[in-house]
Protein backbone atom coordinates (compact mmCIF):
# COMPACT_ATOMS: atom_id res chain seq x y z
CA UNK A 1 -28.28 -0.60 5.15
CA UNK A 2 -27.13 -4.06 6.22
CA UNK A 3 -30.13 -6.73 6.57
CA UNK A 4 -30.46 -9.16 9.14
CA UNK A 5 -28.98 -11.83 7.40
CA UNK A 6 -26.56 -9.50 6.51
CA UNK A 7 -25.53 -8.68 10.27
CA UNK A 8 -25.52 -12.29 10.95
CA UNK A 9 -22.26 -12.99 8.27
CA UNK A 10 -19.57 -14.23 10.35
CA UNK A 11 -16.02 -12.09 10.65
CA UNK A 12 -14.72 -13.61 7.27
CA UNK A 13 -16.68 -14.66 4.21
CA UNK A 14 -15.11 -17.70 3.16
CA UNK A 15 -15.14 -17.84 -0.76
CA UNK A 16 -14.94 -21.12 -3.34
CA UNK A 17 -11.48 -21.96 -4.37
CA UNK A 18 -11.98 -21.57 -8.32
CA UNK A 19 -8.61 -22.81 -10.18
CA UNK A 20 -10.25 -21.42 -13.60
CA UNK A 21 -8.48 -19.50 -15.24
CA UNK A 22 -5.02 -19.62 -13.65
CA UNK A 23 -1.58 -19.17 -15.63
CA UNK A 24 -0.67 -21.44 -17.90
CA UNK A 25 2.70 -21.45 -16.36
CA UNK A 26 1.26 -22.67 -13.08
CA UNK A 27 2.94 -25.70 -12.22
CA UNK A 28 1.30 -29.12 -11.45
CA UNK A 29 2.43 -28.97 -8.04
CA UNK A 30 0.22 -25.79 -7.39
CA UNK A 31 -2.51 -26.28 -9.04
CA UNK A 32 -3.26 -29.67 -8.21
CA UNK A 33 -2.90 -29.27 -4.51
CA UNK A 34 -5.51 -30.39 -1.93
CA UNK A 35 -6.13 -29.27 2.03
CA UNK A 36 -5.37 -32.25 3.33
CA UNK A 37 -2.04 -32.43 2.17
CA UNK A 38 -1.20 -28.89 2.63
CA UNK A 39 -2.36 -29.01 6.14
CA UNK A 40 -0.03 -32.38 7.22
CA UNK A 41 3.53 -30.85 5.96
CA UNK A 42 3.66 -27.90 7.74
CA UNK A 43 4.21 -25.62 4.64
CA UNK A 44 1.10 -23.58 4.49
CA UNK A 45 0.62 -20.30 6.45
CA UNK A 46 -1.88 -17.32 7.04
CA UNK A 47 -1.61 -14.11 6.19
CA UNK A 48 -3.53 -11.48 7.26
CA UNK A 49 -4.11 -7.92 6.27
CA UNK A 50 -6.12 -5.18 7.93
CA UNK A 51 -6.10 -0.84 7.49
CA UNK A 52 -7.51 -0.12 10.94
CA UNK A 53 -8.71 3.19 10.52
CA UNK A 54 -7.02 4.64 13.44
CA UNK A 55 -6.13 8.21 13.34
CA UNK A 56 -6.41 9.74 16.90
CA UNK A 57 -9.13 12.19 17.29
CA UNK A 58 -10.28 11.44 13.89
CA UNK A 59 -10.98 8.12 13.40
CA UNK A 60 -14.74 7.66 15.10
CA UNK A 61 -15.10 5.04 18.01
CA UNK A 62 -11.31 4.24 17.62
CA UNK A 63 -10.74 2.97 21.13
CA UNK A 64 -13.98 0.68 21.10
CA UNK A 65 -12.68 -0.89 17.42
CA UNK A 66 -9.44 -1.14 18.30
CA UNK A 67 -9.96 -3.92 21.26
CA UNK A 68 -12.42 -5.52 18.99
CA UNK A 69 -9.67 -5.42 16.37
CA UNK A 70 -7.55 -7.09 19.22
CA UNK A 71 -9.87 -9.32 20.48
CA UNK A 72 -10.48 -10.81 16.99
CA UNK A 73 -6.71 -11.35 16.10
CA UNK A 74 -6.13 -12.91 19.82
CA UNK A 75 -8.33 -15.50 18.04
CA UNK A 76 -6.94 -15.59 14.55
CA UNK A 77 -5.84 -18.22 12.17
CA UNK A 78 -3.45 -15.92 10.94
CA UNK A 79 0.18 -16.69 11.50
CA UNK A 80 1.29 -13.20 9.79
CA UNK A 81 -0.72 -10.06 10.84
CA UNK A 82 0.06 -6.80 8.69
CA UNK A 83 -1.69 -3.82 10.14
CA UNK A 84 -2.26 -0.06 8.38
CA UNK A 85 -3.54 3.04 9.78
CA UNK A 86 -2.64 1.82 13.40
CA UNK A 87 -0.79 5.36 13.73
CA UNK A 88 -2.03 5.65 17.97
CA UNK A 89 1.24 3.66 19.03
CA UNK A 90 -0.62 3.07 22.59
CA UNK A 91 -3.64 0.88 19.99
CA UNK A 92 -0.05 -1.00 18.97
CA UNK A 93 0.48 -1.83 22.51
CA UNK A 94 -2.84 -2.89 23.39
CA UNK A 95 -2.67 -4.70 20.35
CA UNK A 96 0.34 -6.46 21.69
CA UNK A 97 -1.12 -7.25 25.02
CA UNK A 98 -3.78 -8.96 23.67
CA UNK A 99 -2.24 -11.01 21.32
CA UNK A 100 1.73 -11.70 22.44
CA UNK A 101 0.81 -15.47 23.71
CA UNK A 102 0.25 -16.36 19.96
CA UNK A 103 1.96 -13.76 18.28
CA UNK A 104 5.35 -13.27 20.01
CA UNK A 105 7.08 -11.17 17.45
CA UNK A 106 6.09 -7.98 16.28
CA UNK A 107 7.31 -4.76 15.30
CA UNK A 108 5.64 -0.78 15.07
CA UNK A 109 7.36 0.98 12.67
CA UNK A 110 8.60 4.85 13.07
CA UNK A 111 8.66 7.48 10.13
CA UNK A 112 7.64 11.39 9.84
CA UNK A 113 6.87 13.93 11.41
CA UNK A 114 3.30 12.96 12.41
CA UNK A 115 2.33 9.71 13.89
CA UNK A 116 4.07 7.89 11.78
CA UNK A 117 3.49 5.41 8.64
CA UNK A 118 1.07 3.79 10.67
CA UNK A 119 2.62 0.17 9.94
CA UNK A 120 3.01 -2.44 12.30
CA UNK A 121 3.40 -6.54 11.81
CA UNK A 122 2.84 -9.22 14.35
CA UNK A 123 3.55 -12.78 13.26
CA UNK A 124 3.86 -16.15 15.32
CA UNK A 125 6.69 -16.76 13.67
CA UNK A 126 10.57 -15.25 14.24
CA UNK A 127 11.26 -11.82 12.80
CA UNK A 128 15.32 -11.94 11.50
CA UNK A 129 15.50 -8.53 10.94
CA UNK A 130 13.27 -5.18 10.07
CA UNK A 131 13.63 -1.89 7.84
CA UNK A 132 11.48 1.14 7.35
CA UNK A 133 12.20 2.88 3.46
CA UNK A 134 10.19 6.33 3.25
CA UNK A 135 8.43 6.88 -0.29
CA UNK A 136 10.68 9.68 -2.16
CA UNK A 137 7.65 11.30 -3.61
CA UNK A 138 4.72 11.44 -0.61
CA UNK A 139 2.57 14.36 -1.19
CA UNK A 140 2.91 18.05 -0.27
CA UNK A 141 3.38 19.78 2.70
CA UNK A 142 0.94 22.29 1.95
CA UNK A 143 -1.66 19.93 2.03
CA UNK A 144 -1.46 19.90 5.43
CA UNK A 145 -5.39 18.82 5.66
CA UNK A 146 -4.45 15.62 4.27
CA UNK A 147 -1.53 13.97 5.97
CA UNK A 148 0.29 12.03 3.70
CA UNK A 149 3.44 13.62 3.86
CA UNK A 150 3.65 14.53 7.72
CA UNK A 151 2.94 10.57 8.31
CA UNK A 152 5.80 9.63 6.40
CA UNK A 153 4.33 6.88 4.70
CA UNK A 154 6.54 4.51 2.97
CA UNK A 155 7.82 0.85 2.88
CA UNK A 156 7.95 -1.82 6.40
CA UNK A 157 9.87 -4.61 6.25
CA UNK A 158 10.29 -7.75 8.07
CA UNK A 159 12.10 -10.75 7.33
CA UNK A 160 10.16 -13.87 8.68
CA UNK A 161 11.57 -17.35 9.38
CA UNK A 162 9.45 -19.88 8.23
CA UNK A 163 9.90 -22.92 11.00
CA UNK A 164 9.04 -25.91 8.76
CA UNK A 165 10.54 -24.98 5.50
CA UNK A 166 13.52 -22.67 6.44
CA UNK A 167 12.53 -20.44 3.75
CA UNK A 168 12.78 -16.55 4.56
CA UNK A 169 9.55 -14.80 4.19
CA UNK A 170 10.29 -11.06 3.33
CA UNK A 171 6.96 -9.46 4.01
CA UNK A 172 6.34 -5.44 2.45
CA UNK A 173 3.49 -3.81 4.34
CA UNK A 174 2.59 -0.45 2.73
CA UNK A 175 0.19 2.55 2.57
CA UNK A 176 0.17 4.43 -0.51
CA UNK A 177 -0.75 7.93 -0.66
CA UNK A 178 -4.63 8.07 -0.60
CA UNK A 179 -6.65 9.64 -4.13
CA UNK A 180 -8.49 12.77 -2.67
CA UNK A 181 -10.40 14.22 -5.95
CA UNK A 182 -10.03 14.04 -9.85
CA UNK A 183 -6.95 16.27 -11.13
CA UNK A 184 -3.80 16.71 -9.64
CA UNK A 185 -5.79 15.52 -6.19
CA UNK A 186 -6.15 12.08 -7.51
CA UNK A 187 -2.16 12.11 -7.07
CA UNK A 188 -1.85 9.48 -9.60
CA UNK A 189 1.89 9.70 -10.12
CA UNK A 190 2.70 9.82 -6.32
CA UNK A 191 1.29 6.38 -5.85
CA UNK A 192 2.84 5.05 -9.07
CA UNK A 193 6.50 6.41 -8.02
CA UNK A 194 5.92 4.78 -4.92
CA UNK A 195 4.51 1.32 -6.62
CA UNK A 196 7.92 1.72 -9.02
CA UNK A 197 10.03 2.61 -5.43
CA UNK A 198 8.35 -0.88 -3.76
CA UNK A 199 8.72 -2.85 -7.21
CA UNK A 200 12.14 -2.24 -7.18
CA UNK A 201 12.40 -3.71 -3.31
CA UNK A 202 10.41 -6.53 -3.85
CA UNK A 203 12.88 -7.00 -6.99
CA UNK A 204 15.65 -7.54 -4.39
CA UNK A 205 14.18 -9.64 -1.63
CA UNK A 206 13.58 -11.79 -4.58
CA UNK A 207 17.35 -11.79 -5.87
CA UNK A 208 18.34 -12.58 -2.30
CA UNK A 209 16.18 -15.59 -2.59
CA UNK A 210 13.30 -14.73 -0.27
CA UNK A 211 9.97 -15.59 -0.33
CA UNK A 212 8.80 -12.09 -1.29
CA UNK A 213 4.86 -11.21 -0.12
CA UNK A 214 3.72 -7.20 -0.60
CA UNK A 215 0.66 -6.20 1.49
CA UNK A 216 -1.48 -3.47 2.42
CA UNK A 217 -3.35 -0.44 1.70
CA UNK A 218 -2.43 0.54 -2.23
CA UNK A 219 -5.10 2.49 -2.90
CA UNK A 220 -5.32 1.76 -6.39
CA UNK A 221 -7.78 -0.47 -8.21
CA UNK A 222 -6.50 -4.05 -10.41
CA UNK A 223 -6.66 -1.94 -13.61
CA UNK A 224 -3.77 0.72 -11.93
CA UNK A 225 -0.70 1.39 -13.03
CA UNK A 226 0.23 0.74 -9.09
CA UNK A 227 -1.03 -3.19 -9.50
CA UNK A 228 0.70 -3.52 -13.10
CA UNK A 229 4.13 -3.01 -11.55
CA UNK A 230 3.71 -5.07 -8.72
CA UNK A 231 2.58 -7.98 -11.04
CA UNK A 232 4.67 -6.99 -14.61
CA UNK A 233 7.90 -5.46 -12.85
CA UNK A 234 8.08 -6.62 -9.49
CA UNK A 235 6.78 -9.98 -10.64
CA UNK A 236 4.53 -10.92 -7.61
CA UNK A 237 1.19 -12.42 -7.92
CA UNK A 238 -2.07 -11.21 -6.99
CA UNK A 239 -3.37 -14.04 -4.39
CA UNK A 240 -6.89 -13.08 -5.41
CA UNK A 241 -6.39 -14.16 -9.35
CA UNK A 242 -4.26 -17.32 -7.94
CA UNK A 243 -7.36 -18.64 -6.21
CA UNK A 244 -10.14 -17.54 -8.56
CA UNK A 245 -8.04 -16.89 -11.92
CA UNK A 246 -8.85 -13.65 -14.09
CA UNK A 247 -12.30 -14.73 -15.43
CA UNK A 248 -14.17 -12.50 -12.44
CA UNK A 249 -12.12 -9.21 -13.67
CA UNK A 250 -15.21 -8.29 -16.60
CA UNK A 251 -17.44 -8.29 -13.90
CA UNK A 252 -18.63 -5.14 -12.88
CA UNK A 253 -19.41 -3.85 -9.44
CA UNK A 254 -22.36 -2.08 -10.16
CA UNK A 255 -24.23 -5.26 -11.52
CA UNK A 256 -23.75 -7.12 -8.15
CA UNK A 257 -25.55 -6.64 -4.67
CA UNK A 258 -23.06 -5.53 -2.03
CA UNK A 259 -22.75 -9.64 -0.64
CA UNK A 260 -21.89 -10.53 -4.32
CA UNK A 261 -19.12 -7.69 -4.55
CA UNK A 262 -17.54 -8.76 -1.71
CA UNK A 263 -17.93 -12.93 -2.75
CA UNK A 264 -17.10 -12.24 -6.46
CA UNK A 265 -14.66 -9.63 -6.50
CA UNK A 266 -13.14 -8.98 -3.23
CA UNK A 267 -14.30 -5.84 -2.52
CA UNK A 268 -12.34 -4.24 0.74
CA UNK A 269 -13.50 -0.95 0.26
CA UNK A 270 -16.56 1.29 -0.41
CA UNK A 271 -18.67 -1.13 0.52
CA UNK A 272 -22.46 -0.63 1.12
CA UNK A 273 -21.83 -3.29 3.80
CA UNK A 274 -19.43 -1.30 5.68
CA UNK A 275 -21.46 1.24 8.06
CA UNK A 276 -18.52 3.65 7.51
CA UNK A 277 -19.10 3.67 3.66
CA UNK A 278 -23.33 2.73 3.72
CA UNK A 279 -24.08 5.81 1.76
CA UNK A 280 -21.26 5.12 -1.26
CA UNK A 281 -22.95 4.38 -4.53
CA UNK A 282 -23.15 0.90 -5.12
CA UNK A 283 -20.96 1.15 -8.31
CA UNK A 284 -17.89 2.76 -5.60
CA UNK A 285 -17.53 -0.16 -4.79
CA UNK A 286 -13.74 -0.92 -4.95
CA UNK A 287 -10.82 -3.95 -3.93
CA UNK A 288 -7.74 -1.35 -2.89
CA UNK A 289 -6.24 -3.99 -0.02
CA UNK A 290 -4.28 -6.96 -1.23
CA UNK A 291 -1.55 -9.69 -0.68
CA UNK A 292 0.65 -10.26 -3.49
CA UNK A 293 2.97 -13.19 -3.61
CA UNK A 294 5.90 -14.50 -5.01
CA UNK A 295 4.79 -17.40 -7.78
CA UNK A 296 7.69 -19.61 -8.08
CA UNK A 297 8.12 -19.93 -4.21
CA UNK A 298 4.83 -20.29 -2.83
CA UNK A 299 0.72 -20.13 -4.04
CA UNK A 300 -2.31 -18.98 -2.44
CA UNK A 301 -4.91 -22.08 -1.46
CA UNK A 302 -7.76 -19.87 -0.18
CA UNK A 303 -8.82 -16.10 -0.12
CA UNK A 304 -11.34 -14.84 2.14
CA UNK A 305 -12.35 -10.90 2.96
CA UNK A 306 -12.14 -10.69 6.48
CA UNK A 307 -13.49 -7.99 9.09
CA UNK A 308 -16.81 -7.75 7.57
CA UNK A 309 -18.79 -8.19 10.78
CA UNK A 310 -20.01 -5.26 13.19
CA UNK A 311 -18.58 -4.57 16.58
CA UNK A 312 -21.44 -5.81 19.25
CA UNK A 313 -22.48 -3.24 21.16
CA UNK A 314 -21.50 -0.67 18.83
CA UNK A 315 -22.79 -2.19 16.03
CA UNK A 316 -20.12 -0.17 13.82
CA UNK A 317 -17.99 -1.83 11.06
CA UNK A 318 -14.49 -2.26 12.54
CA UNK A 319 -12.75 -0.56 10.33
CA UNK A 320 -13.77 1.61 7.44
CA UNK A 321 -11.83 -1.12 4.95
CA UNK A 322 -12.54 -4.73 5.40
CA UNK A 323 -9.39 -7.12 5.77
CA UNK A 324 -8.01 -9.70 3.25
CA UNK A 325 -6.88 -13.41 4.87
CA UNK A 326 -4.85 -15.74 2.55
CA UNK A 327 -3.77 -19.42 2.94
CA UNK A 328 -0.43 -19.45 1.69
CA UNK A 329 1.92 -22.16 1.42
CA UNK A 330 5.44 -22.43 0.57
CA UNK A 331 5.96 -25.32 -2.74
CA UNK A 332 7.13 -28.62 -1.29
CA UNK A 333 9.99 -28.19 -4.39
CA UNK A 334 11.35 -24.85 -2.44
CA UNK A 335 11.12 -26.42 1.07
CA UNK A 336 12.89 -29.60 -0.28
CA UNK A 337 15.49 -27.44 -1.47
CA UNK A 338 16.29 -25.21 1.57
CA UNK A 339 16.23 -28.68 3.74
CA UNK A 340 19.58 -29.26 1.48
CA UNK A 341 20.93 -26.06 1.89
CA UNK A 342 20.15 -24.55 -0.83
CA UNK A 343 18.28 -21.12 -0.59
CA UNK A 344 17.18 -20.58 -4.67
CA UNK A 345 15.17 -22.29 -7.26
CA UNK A 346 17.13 -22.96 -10.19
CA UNK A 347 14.27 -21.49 -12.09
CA UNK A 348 13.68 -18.39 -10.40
CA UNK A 349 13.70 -15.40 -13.05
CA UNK A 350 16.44 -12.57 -12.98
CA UNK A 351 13.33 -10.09 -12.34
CA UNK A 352 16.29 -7.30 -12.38
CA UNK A 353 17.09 -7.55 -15.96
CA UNK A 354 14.94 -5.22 -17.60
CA UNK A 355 13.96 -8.21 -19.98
CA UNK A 356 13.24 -10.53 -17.55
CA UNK A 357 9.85 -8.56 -16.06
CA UNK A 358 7.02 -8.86 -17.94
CA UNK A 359 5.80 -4.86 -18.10
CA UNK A 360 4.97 -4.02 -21.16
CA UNK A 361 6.72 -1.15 -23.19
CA UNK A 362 3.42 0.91 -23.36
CA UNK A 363 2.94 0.79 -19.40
CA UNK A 364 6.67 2.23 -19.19
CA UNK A 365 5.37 5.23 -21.68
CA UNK A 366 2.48 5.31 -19.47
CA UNK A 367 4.16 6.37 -16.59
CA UNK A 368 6.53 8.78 -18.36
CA UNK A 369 3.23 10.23 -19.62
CA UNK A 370 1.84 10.60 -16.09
CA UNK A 371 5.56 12.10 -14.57
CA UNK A 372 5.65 14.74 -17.66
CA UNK A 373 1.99 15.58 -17.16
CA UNK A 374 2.75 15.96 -13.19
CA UNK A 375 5.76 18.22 -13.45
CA UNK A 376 4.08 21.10 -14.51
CA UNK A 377 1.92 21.42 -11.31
CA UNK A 378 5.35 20.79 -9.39
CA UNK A 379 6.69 23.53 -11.22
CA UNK A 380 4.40 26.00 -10.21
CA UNK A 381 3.89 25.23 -6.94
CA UNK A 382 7.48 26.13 -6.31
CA UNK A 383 7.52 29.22 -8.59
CA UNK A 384 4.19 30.68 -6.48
CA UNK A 385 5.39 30.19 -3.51
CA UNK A 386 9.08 31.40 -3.84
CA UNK A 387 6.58 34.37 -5.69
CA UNK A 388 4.67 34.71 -2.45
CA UNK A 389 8.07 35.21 -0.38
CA UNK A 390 9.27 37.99 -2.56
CA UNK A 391 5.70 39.09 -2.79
CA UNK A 392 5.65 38.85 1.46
CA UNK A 393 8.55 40.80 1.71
CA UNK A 394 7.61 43.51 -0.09
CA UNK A 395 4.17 44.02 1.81
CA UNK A 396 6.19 43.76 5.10
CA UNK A 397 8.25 46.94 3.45
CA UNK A 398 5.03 48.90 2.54
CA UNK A 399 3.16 48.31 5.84
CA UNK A 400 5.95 49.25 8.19
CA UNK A 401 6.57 52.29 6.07
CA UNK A 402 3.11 53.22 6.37
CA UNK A 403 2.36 52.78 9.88
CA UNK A 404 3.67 56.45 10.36
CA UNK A 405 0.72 57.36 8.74
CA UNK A 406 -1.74 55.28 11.00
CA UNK A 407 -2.95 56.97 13.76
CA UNK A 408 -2.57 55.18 17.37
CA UNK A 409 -4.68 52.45 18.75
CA UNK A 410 -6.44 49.80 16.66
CA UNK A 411 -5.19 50.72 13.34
CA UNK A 412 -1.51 49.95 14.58
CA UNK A 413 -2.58 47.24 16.34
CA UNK A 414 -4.16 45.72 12.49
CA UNK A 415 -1.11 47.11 10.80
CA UNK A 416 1.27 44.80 12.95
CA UNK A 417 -1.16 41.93 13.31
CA UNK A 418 -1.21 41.46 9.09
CA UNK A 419 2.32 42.25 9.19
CA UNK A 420 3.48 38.88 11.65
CA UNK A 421 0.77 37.00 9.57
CA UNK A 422 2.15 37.92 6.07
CA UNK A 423 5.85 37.25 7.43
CA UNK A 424 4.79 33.92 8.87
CA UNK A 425 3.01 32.93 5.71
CA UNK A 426 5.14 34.03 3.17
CA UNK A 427 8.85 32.61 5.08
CA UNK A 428 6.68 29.08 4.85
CA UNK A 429 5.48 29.03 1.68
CA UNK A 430 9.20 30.27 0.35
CA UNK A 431 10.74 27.38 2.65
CA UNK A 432 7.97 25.16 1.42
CA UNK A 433 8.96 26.57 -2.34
CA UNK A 434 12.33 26.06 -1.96
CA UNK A 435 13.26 23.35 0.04
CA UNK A 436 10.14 20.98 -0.93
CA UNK A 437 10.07 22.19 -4.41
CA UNK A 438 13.50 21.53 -5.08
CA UNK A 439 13.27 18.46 -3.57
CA UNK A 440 10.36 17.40 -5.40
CA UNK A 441 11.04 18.42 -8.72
CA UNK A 442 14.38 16.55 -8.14
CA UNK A 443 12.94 13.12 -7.00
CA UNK A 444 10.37 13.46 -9.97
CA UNK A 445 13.15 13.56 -12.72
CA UNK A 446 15.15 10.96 -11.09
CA UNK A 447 12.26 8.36 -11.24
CA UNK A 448 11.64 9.81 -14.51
CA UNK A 449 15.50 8.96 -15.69
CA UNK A 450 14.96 5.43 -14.04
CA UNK A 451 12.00 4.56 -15.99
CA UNK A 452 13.55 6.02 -19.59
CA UNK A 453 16.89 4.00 -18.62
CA UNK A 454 15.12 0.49 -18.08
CA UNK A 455 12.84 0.87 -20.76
CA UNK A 456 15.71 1.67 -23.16
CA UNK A 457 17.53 -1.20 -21.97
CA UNK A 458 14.62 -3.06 -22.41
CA UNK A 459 14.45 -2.37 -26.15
CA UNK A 460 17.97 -2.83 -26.36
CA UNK A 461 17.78 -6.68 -25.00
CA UNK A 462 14.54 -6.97 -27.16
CA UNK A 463 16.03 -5.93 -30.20
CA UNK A 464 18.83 -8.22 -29.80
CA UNK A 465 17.09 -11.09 -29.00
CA UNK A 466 15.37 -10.40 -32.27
CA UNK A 467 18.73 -9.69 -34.38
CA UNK A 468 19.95 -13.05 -32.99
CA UNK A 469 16.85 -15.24 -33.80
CA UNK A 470 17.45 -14.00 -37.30
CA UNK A 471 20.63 -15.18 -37.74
């Protein structure tokens, strides 16, 4: 339970900016940096990033946090709001109402069959233009009890014109496909095809020149595939490590108290000092929200976990994840250089060359591990139900042949009831087989043959860099 003190924290924790232990290849001009500069050129902004918990007649007290969620952005800092789990699109227009006056621009974003992806951003700034890319691999529709698929989770996008520098901020706000048990419901290799789909987005925003910045709900830990190819492939930066470097990473949750966690490691979820996650272990304890950035256009200046106070009256936790609130700010070099006209940084890396992203070889055969390990179970669950079809439609056959030999009344009445059920059951499991199956199994061997295909290219440019050093 949450002490007094505890109760008392204010809506964001503010934590120390620690510069230890940041990349070598960090330029003077971030690192060195101070506030007071930062704040008088106009090139620093706020983003903000917040799963609301807000599944209709699911989510508990989901009206009462949702205007407290409004209130406290009506009041924000933030000049870039990206908002998960918002799938009640009347919360989005409350939302709206509450905040318009200082965020004019923002954008609810349709996908599924279900409520949607649950993805909406608001921003102070103008919003050029806006795209909504479904994840290829999203769960089953079988598991119907879960969600993921029917929601259609996937990949927002808004272009965002930053007023002082020019520069376009490309902003991804995901979801990814929640872990629901060890085994095949863990659903590792869902989330990493959809970290390799995003990658591969970000990858372009960043060819076009734009300021790229993922957010959101990725429901994988720092030590994830999901996180490698964000940072490796995609080549963004984890704000977190930009404003306290990589020393914190040893540190485990279990040895800290739950103020500590959130302080020293950025915990967003799991957390004891959530009253929606109270009776977690305090080793659960878990970061799964963040705001990754791109390096060579812009840097973090300040982190803080925001969200982490209780709803008065209610005295519930807002949300059941806390939110994440960076300082970013766009390098005076960039700015200088849109102010002429031009819209690139000579030194920006060709992140689409296979040998210009920094994932390692072994994280590639990690995740054609994972996809041959997962195809199996994709296998049968087409084969059993295309089996339970067939299976259906000979049961149908044996039951209406022996209903001459039922007598009249309830028996008939049982006969015919199991017969509609078996038909219904069996036609969608053998659509469910066949169409979804097929589809699956298909989408799984394509992201299979674009992994092999980079990573053999990658060897290829490796091994001739080599052969030509040698000469």
């Amino acid at each position: 339970m949450i002490s007094s003190s505890d109760s008392a924290m204010a809506s964001t924790i503010s934590l120390e900016n620690v510069t230890t232990g940041l990349s070598s290849s960090r330029s003077v001009e971030q690192a060195h940096m101070t506030t007071d500069s930062s704040s008088k050129d106009g090139l620093e902004f706020k983003v903000l990033t917040l799963n609301c918990w807000g599944l209709k007649f699911v989510s508990k007290h989901r009206k009462a946090r949702m205007q407290y969620i409004a209130h406290e952005l009506a009041h924000s800092e933030a000049d870039i709001v990206a908002l998960q789990e918002c799938w009640v699109h009347d919360d989005y227009v409350y939302i709206r109402q509450q905040t318009e006056k200082i965020f004019p621009y923002g954008k609810f974003f349709y996908s599924g069959i279900l409520a949607g992806p649950g993805l909406a951003v608001i921003s102070r700034f103008p919003i050029e233009s806006v795209s909504m890319i479904p994840y290829t691999i999203n769960g089953r529709p079988s598991a119907f009890f879960r969600g993921d698929w029917y929601v259609g989770k996937g990949i927002a996008s808004a272009v965002i014109r930053h007023p002082k520098s020019g520069v376009a901020i490309e902003l991804f706000n995901t979801h990814m496909h929640a872990p629901y048990g060890p085994g095949d419901a863990s659903y590792v290799c869902h989330r990493t095809a959809q970290a390799w789909q995003l990658s591969g987005q970000i990858r372009a925003a960043v060819e076009r020149g734009h300021l790229a910045i993922a957010v959101g709900d990725f429901n994988s830990r720092p030590d994830s595939l999901t996180y490698s190819l964000l940072v490796k492939r995609a080549g963004l930066e984890d704000s977190w490590t930009t404003v306290h470097g990589t020393r914190r990473e040893g540190i485990l949750a279990s040895t800290l108290d739950p103020l500590e966690q959130i302080e020293l490691l950025g915990i967003t979820c799991d957390s004891q000092l959530n009253t929606w996650r109270s009776d977690r272990d305090i080793s659960e304890a878990q970061r799964l929200d963040y705001v990754f950035h791109e390096p060579h256009l812009s840097t973090a200046t300040k982190i803080e976990v925001a969200f982490t106070d209780r709803v008065p009256v209610l005295n519930e936790s807002a949300s059941d994840h806390f939110g994440v609130l960076v300082n970013m700010r766009v390098l005076p070099s960039i700015a200088a250089r849109h102010v002429a006209g031009l819209n690139q940084s000579p030194d920006l890396p060709i992140v689409n060359r296979p040998d210009q992203n920094g994932l390692p070889l072994d994280r590639y055969e990690a995740i054609l591990d994972i996809i041959e390990t997962y195809l199996p179970t994709a296998h049968a669950q087409k084969f059993y139900r295309i089996m339970h079809f067939f299976v259906s439609i000979l049961a149908l056959v044996v039951l209406h042949i022996g209903v001459f030999w039922v007598k009249m009344g309830w028996p008939v009445f049982l006969v015919l009831l199991g017969s509609v059920i078996i038909a219904l059951t069996g036609l969608l499991d053998g659509l469910i087989g066949y169409l979804f199956g097929r589809n699956e199994i298909r989408a799984l061997r394509e992201f299979e043959e674009e992994v092999f295909w980079e990573l053999t290219r990658k060897k290829e440019l490796q091994a001739a860099t080599i052969d030509s050093k040698t000469v």
